[in-house]
C-alpha atoms as a PDB file:
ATOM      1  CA  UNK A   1      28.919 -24.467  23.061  1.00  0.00           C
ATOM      2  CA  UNK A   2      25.738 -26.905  22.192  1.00  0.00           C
ATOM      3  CA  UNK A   3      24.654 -27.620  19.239  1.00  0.00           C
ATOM      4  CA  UNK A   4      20.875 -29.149  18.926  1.00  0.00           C
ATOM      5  CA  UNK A   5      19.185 -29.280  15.788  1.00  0.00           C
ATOM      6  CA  UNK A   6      15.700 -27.257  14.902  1.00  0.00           C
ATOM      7  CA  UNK A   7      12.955 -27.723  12.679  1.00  0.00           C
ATOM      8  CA  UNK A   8      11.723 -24.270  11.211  1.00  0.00           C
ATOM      9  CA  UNK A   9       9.222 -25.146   9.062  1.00  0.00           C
ATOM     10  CA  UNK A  10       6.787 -21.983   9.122  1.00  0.00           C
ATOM     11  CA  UNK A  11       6.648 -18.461   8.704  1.00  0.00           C
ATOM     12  CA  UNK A  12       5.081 -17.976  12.069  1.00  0.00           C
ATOM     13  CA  UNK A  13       7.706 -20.393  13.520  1.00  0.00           C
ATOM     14  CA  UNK A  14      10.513 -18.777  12.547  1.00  0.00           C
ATOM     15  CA  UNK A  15       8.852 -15.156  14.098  1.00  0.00           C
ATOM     16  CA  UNK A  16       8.332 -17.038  17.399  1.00  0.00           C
ATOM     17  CA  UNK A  17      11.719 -18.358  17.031  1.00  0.00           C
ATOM     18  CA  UNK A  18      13.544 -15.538  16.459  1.00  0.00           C
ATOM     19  CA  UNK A  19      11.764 -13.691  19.283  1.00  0.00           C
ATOM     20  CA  UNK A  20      12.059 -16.149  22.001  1.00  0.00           C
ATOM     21  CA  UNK A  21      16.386 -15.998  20.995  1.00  0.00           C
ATOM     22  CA  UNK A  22      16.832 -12.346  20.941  1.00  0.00           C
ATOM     23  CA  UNK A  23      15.762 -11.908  24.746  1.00  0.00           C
ATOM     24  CA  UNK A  24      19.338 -13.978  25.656  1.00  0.00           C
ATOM     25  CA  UNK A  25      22.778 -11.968  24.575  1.00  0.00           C
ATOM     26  CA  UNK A  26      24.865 -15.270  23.977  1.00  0.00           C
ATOM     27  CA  UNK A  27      25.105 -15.664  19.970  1.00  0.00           C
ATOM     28  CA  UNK A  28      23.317 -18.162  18.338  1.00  0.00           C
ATOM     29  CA  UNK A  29      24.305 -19.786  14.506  1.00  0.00           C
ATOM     30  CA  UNK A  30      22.224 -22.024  12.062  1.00  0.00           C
ATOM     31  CA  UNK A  31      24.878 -24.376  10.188  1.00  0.00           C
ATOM     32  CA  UNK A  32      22.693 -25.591   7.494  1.00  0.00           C
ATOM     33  CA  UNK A  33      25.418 -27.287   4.736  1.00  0.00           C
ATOM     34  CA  UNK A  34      28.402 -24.933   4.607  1.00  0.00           C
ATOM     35  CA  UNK A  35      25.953 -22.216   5.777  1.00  0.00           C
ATOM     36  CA  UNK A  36      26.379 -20.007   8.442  1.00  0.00           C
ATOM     37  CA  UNK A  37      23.762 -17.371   9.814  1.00  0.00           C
ATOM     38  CA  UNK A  38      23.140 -15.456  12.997  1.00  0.00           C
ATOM     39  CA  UNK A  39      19.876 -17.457  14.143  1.00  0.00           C
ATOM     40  CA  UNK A  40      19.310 -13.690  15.375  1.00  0.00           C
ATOM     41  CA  UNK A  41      18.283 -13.191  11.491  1.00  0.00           C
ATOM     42  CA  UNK A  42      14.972 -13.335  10.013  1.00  0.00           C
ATOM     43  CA  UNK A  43      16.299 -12.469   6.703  1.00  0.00           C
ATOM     44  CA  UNK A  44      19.047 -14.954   6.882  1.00  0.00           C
ATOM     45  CA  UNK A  45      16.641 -17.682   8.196  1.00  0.00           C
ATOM     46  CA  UNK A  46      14.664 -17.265   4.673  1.00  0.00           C
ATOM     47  CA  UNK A  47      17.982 -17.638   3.010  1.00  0.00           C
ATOM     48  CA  UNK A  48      18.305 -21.286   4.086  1.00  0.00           C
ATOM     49  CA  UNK A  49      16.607 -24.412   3.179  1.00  0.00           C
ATOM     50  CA  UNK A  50      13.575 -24.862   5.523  1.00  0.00           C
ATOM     51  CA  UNK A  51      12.219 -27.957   4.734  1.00  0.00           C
ATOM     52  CA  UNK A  52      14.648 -30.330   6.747  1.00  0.00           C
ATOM     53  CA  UNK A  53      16.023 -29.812  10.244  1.00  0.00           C
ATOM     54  CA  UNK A  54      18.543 -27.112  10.836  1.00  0.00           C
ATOM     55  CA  UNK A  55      21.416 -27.522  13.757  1.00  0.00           C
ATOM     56  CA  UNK A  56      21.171 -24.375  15.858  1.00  0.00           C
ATOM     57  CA  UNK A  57      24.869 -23.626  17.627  1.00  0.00           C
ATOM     58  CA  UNK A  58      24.069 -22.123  20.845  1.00  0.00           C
ATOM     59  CA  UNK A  59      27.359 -20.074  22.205  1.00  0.00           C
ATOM     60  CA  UNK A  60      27.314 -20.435  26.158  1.00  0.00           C
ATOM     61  CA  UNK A  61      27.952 -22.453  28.480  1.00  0.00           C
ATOM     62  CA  UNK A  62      25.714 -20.829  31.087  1.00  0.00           C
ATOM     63  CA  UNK A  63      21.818 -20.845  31.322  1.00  0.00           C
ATOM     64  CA  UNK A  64      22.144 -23.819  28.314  1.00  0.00           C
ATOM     65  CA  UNK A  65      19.021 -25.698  30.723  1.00  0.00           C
ATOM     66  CA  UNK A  66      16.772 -22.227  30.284  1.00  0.00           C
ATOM     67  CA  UNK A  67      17.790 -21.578  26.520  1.00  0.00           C
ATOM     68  CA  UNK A  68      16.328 -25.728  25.922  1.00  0.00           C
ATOM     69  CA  UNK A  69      13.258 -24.943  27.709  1.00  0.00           C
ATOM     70  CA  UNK A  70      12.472 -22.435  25.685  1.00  0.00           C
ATOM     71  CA  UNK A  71      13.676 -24.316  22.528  1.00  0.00           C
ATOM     72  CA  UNK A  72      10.982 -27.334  23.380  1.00  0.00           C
ATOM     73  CA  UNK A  73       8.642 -26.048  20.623  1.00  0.00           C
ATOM     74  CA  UNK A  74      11.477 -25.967  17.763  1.00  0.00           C
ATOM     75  CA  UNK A  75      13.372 -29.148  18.503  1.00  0.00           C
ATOM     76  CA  UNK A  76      13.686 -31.766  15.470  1.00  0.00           C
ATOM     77  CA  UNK A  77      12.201 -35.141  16.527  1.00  0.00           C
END
């Protein structure tokens, strides 16, 4: 497991987000406090606090070089 963390701070972010995820089967969680939600979740995306960087749990140990490459656009400076 890896966790990074993610800045989501857009509606059209989080679409783009969300879509670039689904097309890998490991599971992916946003810890945000004592919040936990499948990253897989646009609903449950809204339900957490946007405005400040999220850590994104990525569960795999395979492929983790891919999954960042494709993360590039979301990672929190």
């Amino acid at each position: 497991m890896k966790t990074v963390q993610i800045s989501l701070n857009s509606i059209d972010k989080v679409k783009s987000f969300v879509n670039a995820i689904t097309q890998y089967e490991y599971d992916f969680d946003l810890i945000s406090g004592r919040y936990v939600i499948d990253a897989k979740s646009i609903m449950g995306i809204f339900s957490l606090d946007l405005s400040k960087p999220i850590d994104l749990a990525i569960h795999t140990e395979n492929g983790v070089d891919e999954i960042m490459e494709v993360l590039k656009p979301y990672l929190a400076e």
